[in-house]
C-alpha atoms as a PDB file:
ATOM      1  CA  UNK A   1      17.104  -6.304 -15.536  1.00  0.00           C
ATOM      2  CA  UNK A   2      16.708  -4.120 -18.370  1.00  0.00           C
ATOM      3  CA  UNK A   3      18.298  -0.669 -18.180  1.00  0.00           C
ATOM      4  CA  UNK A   4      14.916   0.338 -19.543  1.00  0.00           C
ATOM      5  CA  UNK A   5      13.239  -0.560 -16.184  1.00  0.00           C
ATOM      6  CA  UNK A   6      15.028   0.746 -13.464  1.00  0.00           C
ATOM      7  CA  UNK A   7      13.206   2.773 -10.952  1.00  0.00           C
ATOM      8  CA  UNK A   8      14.435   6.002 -11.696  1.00  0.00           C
ATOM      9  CA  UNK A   9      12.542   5.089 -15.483  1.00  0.00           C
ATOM     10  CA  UNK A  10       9.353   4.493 -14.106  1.00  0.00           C
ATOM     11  CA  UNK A  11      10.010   7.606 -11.720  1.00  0.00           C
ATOM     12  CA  UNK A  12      10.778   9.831 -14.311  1.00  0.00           C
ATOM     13  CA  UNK A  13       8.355   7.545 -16.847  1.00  0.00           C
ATOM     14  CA  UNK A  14       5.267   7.831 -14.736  1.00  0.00           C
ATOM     15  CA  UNK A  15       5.726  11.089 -13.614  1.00  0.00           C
ATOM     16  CA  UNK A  16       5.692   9.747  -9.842  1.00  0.00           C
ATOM     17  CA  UNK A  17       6.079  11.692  -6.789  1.00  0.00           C
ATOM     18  CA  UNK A  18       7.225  11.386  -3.090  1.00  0.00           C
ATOM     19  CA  UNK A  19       4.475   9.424  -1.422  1.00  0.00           C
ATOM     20  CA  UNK A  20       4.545  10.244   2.586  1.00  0.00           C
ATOM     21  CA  UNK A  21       4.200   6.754   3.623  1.00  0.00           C
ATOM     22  CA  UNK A  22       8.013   5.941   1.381  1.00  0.00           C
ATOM     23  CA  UNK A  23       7.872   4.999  -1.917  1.00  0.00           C
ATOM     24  CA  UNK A  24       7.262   7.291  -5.181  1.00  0.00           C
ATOM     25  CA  UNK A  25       3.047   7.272  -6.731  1.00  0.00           C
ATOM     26  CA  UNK A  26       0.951   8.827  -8.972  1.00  0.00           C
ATOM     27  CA  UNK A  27      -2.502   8.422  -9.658  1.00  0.00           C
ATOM     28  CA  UNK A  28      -3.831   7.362 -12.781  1.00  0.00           C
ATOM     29  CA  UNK A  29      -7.443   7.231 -12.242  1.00  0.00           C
ATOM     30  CA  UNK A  30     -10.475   9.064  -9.861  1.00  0.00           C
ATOM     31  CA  UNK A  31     -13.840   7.998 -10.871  1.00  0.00           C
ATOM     32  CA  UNK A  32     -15.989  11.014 -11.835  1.00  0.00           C
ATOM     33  CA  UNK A  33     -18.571   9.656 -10.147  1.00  0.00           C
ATOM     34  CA  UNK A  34     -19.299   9.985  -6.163  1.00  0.00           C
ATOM     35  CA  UNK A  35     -20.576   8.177  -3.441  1.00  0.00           C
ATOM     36  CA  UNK A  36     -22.670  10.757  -1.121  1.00  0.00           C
ATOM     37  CA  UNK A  37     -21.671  10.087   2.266  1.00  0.00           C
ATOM     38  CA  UNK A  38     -25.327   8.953   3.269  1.00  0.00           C
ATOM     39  CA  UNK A  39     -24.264   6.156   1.269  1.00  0.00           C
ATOM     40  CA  UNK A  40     -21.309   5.448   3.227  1.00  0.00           C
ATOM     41  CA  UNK A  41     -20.268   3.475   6.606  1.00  0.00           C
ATOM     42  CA  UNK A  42     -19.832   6.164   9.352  1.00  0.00           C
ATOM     43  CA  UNK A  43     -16.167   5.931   8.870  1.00  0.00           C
ATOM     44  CA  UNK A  44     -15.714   7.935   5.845  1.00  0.00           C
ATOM     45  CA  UNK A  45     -16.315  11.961   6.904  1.00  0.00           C
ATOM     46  CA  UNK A  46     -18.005  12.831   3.563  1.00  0.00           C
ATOM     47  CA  UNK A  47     -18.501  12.035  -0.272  1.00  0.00           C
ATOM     48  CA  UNK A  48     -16.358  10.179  -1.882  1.00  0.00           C
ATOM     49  CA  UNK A  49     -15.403   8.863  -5.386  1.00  0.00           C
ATOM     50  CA  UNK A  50     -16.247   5.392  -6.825  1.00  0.00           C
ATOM     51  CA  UNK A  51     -13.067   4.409  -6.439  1.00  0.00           C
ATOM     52  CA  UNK A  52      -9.207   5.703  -7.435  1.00  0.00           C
ATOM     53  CA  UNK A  53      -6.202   3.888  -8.625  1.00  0.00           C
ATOM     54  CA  UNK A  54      -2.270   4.483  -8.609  1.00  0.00           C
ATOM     55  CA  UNK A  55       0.777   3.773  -9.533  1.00  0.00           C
ATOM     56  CA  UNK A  56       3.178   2.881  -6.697  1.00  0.00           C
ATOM     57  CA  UNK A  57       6.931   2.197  -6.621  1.00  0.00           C
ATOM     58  CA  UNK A  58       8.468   0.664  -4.077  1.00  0.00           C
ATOM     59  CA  UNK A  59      12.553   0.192  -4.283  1.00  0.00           C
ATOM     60  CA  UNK A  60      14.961  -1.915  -1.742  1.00  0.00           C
ATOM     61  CA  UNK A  61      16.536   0.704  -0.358  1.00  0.00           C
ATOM     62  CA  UNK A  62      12.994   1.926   1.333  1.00  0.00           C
ATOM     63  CA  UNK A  63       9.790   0.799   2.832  1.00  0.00           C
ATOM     64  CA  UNK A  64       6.380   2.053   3.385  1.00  0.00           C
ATOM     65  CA  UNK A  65       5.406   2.650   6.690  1.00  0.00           C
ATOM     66  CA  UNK A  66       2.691   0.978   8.797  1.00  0.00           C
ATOM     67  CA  UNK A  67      -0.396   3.013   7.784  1.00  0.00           C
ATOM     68  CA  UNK A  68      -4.272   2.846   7.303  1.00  0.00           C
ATOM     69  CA  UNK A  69      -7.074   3.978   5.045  1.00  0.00           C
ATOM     70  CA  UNK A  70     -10.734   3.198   5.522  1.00  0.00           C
ATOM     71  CA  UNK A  71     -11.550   1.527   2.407  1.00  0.00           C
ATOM     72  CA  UNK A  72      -9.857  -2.204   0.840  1.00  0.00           C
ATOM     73  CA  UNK A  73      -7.328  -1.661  -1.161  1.00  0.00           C
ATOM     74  CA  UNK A  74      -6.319  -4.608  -3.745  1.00  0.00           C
ATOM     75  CA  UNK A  75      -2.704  -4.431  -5.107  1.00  0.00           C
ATOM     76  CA  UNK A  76      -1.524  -5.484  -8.500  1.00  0.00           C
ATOM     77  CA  UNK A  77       1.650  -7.010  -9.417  1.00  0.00           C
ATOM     78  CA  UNK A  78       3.578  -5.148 -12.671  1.00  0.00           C
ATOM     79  CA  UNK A  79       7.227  -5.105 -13.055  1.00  0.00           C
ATOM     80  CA  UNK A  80      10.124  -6.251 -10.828  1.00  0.00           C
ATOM     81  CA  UNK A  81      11.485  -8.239  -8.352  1.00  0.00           C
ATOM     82  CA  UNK A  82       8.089  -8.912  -5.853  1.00  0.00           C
ATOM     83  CA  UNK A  83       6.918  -6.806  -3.070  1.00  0.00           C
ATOM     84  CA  UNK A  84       5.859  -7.896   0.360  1.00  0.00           C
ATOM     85  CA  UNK A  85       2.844  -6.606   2.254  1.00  0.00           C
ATOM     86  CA  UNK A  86       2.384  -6.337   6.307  1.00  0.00           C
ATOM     87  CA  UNK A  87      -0.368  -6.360   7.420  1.00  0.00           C
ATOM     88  CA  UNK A  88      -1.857  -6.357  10.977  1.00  0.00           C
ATOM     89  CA  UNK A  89      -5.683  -6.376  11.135  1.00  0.00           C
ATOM     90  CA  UNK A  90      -8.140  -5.033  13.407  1.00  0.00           C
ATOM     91  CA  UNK A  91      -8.597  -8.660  15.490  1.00  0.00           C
ATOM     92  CA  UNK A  92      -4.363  -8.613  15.941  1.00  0.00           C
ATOM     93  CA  UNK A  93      -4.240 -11.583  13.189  1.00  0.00           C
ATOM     94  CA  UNK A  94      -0.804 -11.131  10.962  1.00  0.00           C
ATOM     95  CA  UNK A  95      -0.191 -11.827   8.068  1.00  0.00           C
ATOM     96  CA  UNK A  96       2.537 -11.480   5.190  1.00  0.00           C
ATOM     97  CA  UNK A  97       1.159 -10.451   1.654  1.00  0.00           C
ATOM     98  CA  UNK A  98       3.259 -11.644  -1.358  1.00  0.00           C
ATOM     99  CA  UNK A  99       3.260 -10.047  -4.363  1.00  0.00           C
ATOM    100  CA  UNK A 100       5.329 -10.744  -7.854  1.00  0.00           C
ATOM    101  CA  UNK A 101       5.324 -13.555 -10.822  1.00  0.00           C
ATOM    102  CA  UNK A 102       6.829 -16.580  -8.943  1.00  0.00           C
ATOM    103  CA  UNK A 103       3.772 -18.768  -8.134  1.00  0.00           C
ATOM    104  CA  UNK A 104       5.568 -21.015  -6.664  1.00  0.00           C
ATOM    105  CA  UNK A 105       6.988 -18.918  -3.872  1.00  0.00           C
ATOM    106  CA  UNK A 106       3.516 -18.098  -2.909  1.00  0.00           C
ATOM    107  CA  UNK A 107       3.795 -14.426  -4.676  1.00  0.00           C
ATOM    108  CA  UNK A 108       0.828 -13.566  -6.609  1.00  0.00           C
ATOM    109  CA  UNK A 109      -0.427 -11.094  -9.158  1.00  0.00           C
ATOM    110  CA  UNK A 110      -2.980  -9.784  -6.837  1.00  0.00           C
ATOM    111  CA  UNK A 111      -3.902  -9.299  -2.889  1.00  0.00           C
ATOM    112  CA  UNK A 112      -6.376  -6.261  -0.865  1.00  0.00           C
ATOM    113  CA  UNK A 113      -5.609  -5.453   2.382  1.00  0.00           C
ATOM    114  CA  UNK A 114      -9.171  -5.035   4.123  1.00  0.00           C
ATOM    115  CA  UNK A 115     -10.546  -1.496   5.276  1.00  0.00           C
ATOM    116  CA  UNK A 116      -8.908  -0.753   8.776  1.00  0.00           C
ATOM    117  CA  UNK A 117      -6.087  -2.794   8.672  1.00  0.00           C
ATOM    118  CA  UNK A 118      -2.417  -1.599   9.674  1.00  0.00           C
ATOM    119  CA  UNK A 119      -0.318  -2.406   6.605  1.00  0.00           C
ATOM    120  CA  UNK A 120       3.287  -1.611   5.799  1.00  0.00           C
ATOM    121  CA  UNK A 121       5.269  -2.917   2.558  1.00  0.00           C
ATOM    122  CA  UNK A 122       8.287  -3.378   0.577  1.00  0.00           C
ATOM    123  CA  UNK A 123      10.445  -4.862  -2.236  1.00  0.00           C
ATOM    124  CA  UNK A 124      12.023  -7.715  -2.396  1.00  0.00           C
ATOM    125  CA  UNK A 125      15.583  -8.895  -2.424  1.00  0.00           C
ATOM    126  CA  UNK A 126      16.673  -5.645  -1.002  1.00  0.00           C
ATOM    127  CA  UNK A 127      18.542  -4.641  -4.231  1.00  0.00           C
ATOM    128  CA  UNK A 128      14.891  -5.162  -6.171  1.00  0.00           C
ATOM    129  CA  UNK A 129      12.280  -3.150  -6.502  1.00  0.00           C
ATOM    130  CA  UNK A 130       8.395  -3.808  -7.528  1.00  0.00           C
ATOM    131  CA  UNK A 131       5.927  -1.366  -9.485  1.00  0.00           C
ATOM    132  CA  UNK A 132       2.541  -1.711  -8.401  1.00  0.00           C
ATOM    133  CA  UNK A 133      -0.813  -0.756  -8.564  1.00  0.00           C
ATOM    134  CA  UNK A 134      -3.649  -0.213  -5.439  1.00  0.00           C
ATOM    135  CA  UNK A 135      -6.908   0.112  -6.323  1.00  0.00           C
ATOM    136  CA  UNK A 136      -9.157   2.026  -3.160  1.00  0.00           C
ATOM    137  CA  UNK A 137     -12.918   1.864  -3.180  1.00  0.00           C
ATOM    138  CA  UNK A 138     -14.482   3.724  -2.032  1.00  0.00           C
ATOM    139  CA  UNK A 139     -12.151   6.431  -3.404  1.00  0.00           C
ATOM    140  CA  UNK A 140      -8.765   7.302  -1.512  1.00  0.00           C
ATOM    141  CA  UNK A 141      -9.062  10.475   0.031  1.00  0.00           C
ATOM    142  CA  UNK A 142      -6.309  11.710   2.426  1.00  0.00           C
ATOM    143  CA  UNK A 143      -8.670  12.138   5.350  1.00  0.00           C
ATOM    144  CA  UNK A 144      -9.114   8.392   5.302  1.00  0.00           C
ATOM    145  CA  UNK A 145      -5.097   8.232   5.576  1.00  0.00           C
ATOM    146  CA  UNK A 146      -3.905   7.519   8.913  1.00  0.00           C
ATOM    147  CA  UNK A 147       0.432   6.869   9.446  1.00  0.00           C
ATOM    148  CA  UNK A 148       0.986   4.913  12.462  1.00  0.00           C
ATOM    149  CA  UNK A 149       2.993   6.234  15.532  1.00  0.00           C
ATOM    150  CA  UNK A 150       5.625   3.584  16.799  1.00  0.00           C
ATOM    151  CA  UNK A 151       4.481   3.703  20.280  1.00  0.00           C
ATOM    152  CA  UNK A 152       0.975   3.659  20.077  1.00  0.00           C
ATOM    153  CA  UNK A 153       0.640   0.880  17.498  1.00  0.00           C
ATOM    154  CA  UNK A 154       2.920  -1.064  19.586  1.00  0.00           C
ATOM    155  CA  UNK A 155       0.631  -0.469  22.777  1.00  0.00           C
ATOM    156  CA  UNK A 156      -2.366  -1.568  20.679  1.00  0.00           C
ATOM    157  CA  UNK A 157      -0.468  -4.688  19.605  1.00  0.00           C
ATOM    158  CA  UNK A 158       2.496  -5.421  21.477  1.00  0.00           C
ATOM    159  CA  UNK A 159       3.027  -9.136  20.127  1.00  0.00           C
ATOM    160  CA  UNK A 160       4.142  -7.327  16.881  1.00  0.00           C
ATOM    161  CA  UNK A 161       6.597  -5.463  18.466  1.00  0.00           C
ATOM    162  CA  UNK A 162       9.452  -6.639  16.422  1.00  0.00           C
ATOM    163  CA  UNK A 163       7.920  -5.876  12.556  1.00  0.00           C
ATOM    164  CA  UNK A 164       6.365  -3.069  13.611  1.00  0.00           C
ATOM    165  CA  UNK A 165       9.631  -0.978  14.699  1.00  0.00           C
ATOM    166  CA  UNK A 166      10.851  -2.351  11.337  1.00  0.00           C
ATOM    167  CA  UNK A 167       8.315  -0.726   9.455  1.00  0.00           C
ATOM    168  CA  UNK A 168       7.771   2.368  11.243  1.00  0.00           C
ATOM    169  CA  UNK A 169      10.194   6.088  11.182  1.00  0.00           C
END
């Protein structure tokens, strides 16, 4: 690994911040352009932008927690050692999302999580890291953010017990 690309490079590179779910993002594009919320499933509680993109770091000393949004988000593979993806959909179906350059690992450049879904994520080995991208659209918005609790997304689907305590603070 280059001493070029470390994480603290792309930290301080990118300009990325503290993201509450773990990990360090900035965004790097919000479509001027809005959706009016008449245009919009009931789920989203007003207008919202075309769709947004980021930046996101993840490094093996962390993870990001099991969280939500109400739009697909599609990730993109950049730099690094791979990043995994859990996710936990609506129906209970899990599933393990694999992101980096080694095809024949079953990683891949690019994989979307589905609007609703419980999804959590890290790097891989755990002295690796991955930068990514997520594309949201509709637009992310905050409101649409949801962190899971422990207990209560355990009560909703106990057979995940075990990678859901892993992935949750």
């Amino acid at each position: 690994m280059s001493l070029l690309k470390t994480p603290q490079f792309w930290i301080d590179h990118l300009q990325m911040q503290k993201h509450p779910e773990g990990g360090y993002f900035v965004e790097t594009y919000r479509s001027a352009e809005t959706i009016p919320s008449s245009g919009l499933p009931d789920r989203f509680g007003g207008a919202r932008s075309m769709s947004t993109a980021i930046y996101f770091l993840l490094t093996g000393s962390e993870f990001s927690a099991f969280h939500r949004i109400a739009a697909d988000e599609v990730w993109h593979f950049y730099e690094g050692s791979g990043a995994e993806v859990a996710v936990i959909h609506p129906d209970g179906r899990f599933e393990w999302l694999r992101l980096g350059s080694r095809f024949d690992q079953g990683e891949q450049y690019q994989a979307w999580v589905p609007a609703g879904s419980w999804f959590a994520s890290r790097a891989l080995p755990a002295d690796g890291y991955a930068l990514v991208g997520c594309t949201v659209a509709p637009g992310f918005d905050f409101n649409d953010f949801e962190l899971a609790q422990r207990d209560k997304l355990v009560a909703l689907f106990p057979q995940h017990k075990n990678i859901i305590t892993e992935f949750t603070r």
